[in-house]
C-alpha atoms as a PDB file:
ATOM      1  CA  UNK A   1     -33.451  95.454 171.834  1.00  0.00           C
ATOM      2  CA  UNK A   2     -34.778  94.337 168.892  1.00  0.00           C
ATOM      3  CA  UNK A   3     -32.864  91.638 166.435  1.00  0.00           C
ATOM      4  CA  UNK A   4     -34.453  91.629 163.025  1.00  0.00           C
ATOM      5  CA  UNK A   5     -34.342  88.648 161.512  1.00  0.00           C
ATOM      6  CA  UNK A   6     -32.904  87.654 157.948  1.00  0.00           C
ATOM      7  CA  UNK A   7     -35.481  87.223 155.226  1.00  0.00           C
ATOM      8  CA  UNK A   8     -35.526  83.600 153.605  1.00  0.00           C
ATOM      9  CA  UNK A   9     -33.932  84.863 150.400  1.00  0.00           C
ATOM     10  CA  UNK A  10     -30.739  86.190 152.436  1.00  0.00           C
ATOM     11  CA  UNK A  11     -30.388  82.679 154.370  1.00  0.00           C
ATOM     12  CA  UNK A  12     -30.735  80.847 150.541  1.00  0.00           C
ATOM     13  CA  UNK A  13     -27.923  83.103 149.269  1.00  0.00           C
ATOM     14  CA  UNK A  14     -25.559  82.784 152.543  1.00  0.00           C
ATOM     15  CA  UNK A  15     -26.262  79.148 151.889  1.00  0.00           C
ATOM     16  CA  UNK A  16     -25.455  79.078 148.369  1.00  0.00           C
ATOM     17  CA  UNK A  17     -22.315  81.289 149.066  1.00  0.00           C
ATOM     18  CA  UNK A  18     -21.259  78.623 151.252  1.00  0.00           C
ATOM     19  CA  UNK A  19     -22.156  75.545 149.005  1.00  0.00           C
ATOM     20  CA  UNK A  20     -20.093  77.484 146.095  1.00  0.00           C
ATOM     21  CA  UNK A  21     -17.122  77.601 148.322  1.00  0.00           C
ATOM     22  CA  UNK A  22     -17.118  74.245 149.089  1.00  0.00           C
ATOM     23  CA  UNK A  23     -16.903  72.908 145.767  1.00  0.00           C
ATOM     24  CA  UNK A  24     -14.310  75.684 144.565  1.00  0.00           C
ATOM     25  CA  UNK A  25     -12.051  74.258 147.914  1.00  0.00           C
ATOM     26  CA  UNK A  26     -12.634  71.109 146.846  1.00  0.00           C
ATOM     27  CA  UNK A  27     -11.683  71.537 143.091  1.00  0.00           C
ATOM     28  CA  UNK A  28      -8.295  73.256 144.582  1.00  0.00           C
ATOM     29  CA  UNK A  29      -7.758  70.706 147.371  1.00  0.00           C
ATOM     30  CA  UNK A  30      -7.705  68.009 144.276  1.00  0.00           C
ATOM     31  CA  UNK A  31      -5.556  69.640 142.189  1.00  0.00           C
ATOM     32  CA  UNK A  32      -2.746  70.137 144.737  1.00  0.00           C
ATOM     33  CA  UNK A  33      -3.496  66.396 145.522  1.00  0.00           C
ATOM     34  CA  UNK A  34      -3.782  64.901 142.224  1.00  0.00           C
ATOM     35  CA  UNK A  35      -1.140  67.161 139.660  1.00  0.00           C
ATOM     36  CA  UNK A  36       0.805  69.685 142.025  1.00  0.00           C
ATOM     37  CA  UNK A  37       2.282  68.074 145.056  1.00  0.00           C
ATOM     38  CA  UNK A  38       3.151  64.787 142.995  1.00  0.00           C
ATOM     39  CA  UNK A  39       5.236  66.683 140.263  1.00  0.00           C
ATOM     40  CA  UNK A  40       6.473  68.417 143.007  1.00  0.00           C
ATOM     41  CA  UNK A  41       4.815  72.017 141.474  1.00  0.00           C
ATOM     42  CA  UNK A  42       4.545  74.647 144.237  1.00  0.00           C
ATOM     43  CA  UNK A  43       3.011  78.137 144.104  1.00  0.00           C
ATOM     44  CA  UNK A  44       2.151  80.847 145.961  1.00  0.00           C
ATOM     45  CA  UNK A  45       0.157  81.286 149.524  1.00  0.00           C
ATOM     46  CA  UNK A  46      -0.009  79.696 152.361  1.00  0.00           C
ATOM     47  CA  UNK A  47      -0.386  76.416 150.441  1.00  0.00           C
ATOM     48  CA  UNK A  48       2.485  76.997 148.218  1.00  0.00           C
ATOM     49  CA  UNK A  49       4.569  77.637 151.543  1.00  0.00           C
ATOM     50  CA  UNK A  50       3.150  74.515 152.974  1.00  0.00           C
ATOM     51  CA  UNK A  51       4.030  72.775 150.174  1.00  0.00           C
ATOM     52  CA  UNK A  52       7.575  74.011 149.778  1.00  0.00           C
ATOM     53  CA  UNK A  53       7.921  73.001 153.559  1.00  0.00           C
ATOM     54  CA  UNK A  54       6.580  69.747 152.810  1.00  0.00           C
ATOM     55  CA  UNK A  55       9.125  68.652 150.002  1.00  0.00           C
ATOM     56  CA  UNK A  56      11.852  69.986 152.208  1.00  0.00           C
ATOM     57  CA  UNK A  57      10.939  68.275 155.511  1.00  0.00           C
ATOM     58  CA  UNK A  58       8.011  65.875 154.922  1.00  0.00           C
ATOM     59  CA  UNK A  59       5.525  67.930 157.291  1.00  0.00           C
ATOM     60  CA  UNK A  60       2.246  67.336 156.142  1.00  0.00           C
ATOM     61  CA  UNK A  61       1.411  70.582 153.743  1.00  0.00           C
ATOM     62  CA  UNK A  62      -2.106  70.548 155.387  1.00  0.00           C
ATOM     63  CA  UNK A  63      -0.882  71.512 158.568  1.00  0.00           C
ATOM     64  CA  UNK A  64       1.601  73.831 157.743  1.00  0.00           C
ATOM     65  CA  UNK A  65      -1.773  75.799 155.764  1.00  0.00           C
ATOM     66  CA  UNK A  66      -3.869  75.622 158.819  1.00  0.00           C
ATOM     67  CA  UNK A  67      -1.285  77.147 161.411  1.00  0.00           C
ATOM     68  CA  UNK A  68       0.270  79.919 159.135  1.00  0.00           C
ATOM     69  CA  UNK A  69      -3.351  80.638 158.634  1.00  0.00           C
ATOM     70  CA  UNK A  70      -4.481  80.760 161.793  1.00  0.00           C
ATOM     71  CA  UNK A  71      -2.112  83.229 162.664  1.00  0.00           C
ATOM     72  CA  UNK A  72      -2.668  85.643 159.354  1.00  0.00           C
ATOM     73  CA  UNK A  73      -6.880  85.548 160.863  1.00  0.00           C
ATOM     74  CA  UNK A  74      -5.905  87.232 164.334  1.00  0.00           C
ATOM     75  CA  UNK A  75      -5.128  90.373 162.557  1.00  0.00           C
ATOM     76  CA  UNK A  76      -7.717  89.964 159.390  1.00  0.00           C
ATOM     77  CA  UNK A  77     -10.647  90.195 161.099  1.00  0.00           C
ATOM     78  CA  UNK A  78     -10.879  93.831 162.228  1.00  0.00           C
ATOM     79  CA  UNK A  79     -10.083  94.500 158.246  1.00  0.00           C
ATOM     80  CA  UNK A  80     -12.286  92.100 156.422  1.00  0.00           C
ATOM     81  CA  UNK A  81     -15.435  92.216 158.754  1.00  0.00           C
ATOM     82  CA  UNK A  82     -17.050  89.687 160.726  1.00  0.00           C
ATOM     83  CA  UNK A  83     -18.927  87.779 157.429  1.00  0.00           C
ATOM     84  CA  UNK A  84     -15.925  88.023 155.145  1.00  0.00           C
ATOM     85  CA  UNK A  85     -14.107  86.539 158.286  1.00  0.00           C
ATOM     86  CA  UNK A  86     -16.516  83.505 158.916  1.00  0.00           C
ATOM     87  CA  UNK A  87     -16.308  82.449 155.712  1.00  0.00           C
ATOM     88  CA  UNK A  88     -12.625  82.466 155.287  1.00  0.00           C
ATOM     89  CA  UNK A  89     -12.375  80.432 158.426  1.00  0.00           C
ATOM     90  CA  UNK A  90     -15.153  77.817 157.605  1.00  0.00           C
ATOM     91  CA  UNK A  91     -12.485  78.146 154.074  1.00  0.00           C
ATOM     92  CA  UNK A  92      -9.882  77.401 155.926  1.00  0.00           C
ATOM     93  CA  UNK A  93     -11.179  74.688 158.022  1.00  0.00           C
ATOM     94  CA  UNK A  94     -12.445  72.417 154.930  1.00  0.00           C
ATOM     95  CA  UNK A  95      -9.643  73.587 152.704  1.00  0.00           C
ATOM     96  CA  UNK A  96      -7.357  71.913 155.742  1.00  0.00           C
ATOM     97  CA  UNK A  97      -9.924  68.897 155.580  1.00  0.00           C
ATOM     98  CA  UNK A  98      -9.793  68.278 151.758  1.00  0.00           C
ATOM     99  CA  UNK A  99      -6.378  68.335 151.552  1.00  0.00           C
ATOM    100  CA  UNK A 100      -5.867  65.760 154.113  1.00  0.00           C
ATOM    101  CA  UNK A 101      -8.970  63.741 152.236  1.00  0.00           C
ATOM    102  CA  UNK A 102      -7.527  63.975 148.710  1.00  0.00           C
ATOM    103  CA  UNK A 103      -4.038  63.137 149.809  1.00  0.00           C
ATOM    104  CA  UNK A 104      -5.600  60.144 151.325  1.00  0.00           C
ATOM    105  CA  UNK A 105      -7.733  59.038 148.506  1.00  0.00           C
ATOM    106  CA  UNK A 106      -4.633  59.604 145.401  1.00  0.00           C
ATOM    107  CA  UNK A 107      -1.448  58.869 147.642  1.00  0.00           C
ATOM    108  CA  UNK A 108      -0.672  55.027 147.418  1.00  0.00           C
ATOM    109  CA  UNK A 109      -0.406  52.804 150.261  1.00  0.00           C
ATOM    110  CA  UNK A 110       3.266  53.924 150.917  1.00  0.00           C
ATOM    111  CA  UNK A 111       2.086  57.210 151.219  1.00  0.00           C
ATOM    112  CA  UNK A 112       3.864  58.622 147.823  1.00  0.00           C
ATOM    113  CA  UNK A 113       1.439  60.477 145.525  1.00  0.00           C
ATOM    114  CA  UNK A 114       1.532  59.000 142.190  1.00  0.00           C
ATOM    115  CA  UNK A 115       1.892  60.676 139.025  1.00  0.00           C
ATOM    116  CA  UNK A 116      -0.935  60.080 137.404  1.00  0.00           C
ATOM    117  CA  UNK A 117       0.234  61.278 134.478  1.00  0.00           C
ATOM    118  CA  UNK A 118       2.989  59.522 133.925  1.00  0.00           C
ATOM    119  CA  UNK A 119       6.682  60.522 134.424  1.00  0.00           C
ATOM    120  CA  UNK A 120       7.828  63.611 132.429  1.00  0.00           C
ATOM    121  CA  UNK A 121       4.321  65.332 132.423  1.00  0.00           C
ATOM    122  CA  UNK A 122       5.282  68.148 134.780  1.00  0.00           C
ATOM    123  CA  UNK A 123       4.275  70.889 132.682  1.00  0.00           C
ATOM    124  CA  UNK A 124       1.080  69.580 131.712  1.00  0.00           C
ATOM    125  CA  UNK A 125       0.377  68.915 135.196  1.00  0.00           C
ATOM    126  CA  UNK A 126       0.867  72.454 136.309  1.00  0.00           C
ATOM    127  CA  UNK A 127      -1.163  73.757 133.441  1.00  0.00           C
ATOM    128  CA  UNK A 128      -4.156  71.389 134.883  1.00  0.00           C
ATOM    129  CA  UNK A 129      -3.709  71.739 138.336  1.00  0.00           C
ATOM    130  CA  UNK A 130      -3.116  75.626 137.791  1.00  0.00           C
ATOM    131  CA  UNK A 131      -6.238  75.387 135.644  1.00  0.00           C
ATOM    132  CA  UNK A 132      -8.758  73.759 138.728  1.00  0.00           C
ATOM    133  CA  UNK A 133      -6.500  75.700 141.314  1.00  0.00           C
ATOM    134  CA  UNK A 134      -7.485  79.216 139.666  1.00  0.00           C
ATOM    135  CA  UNK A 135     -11.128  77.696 138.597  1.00  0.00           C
ATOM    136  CA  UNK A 136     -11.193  77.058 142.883  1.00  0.00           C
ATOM    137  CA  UNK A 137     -10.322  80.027 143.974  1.00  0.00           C
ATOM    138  CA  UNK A 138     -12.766  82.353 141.701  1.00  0.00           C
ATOM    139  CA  UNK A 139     -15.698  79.899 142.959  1.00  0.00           C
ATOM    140  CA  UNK A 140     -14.912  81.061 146.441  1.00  0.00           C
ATOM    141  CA  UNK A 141     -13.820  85.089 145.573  1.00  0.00           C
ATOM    142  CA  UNK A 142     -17.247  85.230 143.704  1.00  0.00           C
ATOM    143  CA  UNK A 143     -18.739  83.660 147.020  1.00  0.00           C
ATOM    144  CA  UNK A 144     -17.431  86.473 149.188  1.00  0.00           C
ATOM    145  CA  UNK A 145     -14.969  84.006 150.663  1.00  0.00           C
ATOM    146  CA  UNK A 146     -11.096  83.560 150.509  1.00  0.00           C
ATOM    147  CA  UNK A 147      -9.104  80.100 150.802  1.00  0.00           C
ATOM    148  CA  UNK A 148      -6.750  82.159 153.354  1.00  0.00           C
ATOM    149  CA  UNK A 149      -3.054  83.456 153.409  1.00  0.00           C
ATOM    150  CA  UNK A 150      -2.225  86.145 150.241  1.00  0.00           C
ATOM    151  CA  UNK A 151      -5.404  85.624 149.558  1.00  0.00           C
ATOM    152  CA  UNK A 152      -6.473  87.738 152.729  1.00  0.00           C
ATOM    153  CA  UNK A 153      -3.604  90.355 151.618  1.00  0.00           C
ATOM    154  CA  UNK A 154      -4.912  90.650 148.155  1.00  0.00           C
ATOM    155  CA  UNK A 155      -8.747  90.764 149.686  1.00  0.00           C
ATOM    156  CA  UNK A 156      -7.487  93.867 152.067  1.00  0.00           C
ATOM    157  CA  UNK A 157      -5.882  95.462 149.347  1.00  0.00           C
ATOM    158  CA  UNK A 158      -8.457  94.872 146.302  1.00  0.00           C
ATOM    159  CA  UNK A 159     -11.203  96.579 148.992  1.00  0.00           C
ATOM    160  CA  UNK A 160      -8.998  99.586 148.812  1.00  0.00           C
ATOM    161  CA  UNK A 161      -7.315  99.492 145.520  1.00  0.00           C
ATOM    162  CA  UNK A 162      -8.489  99.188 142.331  1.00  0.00           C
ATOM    163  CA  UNK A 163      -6.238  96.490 141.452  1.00  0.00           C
ATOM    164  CA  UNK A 164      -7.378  92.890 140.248  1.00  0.00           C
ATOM    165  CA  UNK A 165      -7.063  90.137 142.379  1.00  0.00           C
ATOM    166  CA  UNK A 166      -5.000  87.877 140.798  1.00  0.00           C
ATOM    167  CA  UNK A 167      -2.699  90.242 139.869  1.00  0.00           C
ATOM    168  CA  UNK A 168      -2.614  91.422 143.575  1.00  0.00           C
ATOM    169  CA  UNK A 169      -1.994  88.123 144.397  1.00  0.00           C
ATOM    170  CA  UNK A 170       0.781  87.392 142.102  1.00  0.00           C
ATOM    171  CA  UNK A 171       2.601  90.326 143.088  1.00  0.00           C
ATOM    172  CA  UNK A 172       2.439  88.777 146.847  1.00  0.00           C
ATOM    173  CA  UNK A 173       3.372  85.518 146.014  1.00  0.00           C
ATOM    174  CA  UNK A 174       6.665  85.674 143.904  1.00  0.00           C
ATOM    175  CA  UNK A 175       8.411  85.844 146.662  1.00  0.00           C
ATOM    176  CA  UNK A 176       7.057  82.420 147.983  1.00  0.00           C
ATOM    177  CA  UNK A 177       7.495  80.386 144.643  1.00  0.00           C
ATOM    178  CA  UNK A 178      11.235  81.933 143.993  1.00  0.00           C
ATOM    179  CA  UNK A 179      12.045  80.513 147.341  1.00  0.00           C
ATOM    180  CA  UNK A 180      11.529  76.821 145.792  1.00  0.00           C
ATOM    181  CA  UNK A 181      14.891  77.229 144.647  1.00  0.00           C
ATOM    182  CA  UNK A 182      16.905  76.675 147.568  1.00  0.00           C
ATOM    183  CA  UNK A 183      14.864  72.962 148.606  1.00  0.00           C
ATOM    184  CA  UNK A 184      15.344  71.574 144.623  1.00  0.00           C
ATOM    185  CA  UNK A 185      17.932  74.011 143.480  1.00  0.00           C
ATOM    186  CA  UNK A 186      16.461  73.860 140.203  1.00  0.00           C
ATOM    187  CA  UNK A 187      15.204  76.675 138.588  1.00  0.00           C
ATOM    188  CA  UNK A 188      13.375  74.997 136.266  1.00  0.00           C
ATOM    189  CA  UNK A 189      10.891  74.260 139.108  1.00  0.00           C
ATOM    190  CA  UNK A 190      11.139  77.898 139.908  1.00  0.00           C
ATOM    191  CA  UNK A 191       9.709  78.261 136.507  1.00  0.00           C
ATOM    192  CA  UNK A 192       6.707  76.253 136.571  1.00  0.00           C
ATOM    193  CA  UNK A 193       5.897  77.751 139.627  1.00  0.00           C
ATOM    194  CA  UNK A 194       5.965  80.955 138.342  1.00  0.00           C
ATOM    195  CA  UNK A 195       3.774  79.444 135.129  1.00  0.00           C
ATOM    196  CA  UNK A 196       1.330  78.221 137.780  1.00  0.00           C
ATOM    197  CA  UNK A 197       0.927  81.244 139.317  1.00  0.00           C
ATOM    198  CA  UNK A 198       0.160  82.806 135.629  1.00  0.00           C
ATOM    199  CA  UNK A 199      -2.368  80.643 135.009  1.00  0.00           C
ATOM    200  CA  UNK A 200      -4.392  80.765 138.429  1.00  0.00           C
ATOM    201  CA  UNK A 201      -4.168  84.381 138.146  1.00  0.00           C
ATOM    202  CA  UNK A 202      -5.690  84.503 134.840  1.00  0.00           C
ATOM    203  CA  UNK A 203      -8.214  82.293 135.533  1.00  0.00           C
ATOM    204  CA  UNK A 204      -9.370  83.751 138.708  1.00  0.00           C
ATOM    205  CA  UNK A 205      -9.722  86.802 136.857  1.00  0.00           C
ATOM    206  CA  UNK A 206     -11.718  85.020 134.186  1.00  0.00           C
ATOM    207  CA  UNK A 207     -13.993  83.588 136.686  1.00  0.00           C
ATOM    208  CA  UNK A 208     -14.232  86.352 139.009  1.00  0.00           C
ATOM    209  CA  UNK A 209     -14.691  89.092 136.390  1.00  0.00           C
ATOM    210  CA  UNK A 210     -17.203  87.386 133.821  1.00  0.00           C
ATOM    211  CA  UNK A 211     -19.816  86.960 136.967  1.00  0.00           C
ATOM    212  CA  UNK A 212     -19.379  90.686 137.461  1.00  0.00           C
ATOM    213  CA  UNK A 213     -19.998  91.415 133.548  1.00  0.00           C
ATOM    214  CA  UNK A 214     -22.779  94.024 133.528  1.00  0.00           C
ATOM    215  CA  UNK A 215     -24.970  95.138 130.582  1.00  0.00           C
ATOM    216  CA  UNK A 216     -27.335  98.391 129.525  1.00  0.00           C
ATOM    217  CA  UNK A 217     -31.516  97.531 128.346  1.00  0.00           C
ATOM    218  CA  UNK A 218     -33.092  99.992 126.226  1.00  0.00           C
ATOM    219  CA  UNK A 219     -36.482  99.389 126.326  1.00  0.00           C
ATOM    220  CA  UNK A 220     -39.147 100.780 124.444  1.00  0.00           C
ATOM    221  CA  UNK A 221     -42.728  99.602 124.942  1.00  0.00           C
ATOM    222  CA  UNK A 222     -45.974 101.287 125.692  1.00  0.00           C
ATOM    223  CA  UNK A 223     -46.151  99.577 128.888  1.00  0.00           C
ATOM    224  CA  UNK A 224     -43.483 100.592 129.923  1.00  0.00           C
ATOM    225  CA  UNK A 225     -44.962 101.331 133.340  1.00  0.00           C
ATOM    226  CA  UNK A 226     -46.077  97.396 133.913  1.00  0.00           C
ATOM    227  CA  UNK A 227     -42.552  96.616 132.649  1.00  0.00           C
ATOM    228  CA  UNK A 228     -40.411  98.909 134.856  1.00  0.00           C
ATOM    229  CA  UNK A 229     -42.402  97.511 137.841  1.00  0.00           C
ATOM    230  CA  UNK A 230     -41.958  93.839 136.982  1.00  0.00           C
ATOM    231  CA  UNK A 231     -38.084  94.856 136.588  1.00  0.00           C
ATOM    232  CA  UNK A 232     -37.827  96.301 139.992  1.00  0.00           C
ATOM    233  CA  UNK A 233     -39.674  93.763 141.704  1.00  0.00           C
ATOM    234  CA  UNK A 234     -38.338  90.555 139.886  1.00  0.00           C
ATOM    235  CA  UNK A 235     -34.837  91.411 139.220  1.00  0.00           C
ATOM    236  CA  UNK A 236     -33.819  94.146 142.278  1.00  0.00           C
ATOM    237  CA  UNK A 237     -32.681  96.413 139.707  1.00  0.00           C
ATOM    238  CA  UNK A 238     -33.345 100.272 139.071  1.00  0.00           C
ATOM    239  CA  UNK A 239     -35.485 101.585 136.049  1.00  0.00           C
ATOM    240  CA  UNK A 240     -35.039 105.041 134.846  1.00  0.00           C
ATOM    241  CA  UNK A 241     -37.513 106.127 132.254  1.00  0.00           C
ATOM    242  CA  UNK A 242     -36.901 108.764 129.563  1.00  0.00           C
ATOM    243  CA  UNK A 243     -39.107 110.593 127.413  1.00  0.00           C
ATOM    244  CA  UNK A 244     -38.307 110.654 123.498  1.00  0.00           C
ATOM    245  CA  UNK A 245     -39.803 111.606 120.520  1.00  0.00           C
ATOM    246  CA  UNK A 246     -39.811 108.967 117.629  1.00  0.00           C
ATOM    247  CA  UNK A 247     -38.137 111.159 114.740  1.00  0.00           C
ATOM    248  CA  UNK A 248     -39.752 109.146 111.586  1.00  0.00           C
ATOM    249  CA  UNK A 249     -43.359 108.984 113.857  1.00  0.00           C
ATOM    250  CA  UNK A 250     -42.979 112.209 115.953  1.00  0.00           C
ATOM    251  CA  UNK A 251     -44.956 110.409 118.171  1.00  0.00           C
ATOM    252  CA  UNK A 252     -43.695 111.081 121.795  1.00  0.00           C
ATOM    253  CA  UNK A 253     -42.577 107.309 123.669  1.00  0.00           C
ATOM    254  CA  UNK A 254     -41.359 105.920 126.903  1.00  0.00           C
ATOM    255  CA  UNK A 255     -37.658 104.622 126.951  1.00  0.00           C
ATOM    256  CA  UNK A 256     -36.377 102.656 130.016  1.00  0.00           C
ATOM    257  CA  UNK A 257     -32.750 102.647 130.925  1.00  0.00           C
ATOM    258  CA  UNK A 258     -31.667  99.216 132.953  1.00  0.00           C
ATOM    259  CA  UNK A 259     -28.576  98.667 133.855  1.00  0.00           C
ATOM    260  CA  UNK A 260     -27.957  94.547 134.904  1.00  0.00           C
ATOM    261  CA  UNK A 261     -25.768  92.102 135.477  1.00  0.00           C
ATOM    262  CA  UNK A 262     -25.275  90.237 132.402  1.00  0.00           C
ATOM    263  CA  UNK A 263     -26.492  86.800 134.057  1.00  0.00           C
ATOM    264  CA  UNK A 264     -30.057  88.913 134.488  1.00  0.00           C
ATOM    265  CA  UNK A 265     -30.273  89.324 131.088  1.00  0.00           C
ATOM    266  CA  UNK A 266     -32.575  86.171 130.115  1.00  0.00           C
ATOM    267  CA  UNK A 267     -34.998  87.271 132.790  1.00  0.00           C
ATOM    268  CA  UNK A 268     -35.380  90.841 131.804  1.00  0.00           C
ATOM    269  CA  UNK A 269     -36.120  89.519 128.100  1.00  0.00           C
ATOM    270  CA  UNK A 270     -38.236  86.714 130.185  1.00  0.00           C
ATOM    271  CA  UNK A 271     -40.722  89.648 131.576  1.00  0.00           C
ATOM    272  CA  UNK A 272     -40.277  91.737 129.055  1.00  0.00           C
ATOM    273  CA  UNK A 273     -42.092  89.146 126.221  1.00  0.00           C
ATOM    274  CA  UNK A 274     -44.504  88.274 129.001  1.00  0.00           C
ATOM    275  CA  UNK A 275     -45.347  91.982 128.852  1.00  0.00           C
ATOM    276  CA  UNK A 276     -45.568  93.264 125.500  1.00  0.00           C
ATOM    277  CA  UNK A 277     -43.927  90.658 122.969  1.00  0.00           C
ATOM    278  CA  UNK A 278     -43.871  93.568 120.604  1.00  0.00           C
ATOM    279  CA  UNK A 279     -41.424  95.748 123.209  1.00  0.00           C
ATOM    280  CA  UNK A 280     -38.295  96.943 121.175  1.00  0.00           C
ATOM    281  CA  UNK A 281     -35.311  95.980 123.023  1.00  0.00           C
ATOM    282  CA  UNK A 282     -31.860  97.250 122.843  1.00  0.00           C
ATOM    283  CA  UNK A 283     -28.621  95.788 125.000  1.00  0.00           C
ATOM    284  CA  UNK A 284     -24.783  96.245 125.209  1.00  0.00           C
ATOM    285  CA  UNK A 285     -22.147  95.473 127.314  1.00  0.00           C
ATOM    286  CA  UNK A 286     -20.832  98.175 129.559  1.00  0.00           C
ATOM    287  CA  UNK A 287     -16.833  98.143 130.803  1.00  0.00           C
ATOM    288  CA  UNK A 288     -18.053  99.265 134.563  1.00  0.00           C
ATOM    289  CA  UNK A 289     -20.809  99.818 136.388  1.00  0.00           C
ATOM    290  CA  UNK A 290     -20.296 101.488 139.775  1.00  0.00           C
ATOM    291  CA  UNK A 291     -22.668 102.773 142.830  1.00  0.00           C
ATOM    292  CA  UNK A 292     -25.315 100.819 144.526  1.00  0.00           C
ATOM    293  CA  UNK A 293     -26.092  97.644 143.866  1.00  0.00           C
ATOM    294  CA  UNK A 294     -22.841  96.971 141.735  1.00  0.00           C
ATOM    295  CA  UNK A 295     -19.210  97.551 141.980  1.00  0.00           C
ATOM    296  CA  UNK A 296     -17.895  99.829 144.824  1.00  0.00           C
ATOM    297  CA  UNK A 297     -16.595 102.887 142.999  1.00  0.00           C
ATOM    298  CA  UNK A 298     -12.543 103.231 143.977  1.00  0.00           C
ATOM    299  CA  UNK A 299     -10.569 105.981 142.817  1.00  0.00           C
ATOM    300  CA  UNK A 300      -8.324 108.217 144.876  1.00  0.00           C
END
């Protein structure tokens, strides 16, 4: 039997993916550490349920994340595949880790977090935690990863539904934060859990959407031909070329279609001026690009 092996560039990117999730676990680890769980803020997932079980009994929040977790993987696996899979475990092995750390490193030495802050600063503690929460989370979504709980719900439903993920996972996770209620009977904590769970979800969306932002090159150039190969061997993206007539010139030219992610766009201008510095360029933003090589086309 044989095994291919991966190429070098697929290792580099599974190890990027992986270095990207650790800092976006890290940056939501800190936030529950530093802003949430000292103003006593919860939200949704398994965190938020962690946490709520945490004010009510004292059971370390970290703990209560890694078991509910470890259940929800049994049955996500088949669903997700094996690679989404390993990387939401790794997830939720050092998203169990950094929450233990940060608690560690912020908590005092009677073990109460401190409101760093300052009393009275709840709401501007759930807009910042909220803010590195959501920040977090699209870090690891763009990554192919998921920190776990609703997060593996929304994942299963986002890869058949064309619904956005943080609204996905906002509709899963009212439930959770509404529940507060009956540990602080206080709906005003009800509230800004409900204002935290706004603000992740729009920022997740914000992250996760603007590194999917594609754009459309018209390119005209007489070589084109040196130019369409240089973008299809550089940048992994398809070329068409069309034939037009330049009305003012009537002289027949070459026009190449690209279609790019809008992160490409610096090197396709990059080659392009390397080419022919004369090259007449053209480029827009599209709303969706869908088939190979981009967004998975889902409609009923």
């Amino acid at each position: 039997m044989h095994i291919t092996k991966p190429s070098k560039a697929a290792v580099m990117r599974e190890m990027r993916d992986y270095v990207f999730i650790t800092i976006g676990l890290a940056s939501y680890a800190l936030a529950w550490a530093s802003f949430l769980i000292p103003y006593q803020i919860t939200t949704g997932g398994t965190t938020g349920i962690g946490a709520i079980i945490y004010y009510a009994t004292g059971f370390p929040i970290q703990w209560s994340y890694f078991i509910i977790n470890a259940v929800l993987m049994t049955f996500a696996i088949k669903i997700l595949g094996p690679k989404f899979s390993m990387k939401t475990t790794y997830a939720i092995f050092v998203l169990t880790f950094f929450l233990w750390f940060f608690q560690r490193i912020v908590n005092g030495e009677d073990g109460i977090p401190p409101q760093i802050l300052g009393p009275g600063q709840d709401f501007m503690a759930c807009l910042i935690g909220a803010t590195m929460c959501g920040v977090g989370m699209g870090l690891v979504f763009n990554s192919n990863g998921s920190t776990g709980g609703t997060d593996i719900i929304a994942a299963i439903i986002h890869k058949y539904r064309d619904v956005t993920l943080g609204r996905m996972i906002m509709a899963c996770d009212v439930v959770i934060i509404s529940s507060c209620y009956f540990v602080f009977h206080d709906w005003r904590r009800v509230i800004f859990g409900f204002v935290t769970l706004f603000v992740i979800g729009y920022v997740l969306d914000y992250i996760v959407n603007s590194a999917c932002q594609s754009v459309q090159f018209l390119i005209f150039s007489k070589e084109y031909e040196k130019i369409a190969d240089r973008i299809t061997h550089d940048t992994h993206r398809g070329v068409t070329v069309l034939d037009g007539i330049g009305w003012y010139s009537k002289n027949h030219v070459k026009v190449l279609v690209v279609l790019a992610y809008k992160r490409q766009s610096v090197e396709i201008f990059r080659l392009v001026k390397d080419i022919d510095p004369n090259a007449f360029i053209s480029q827009s933003s599209v709303i969706g690009v869908y088939g190979e090589g981009f967004d998975r086309l889902k409609v009923k």
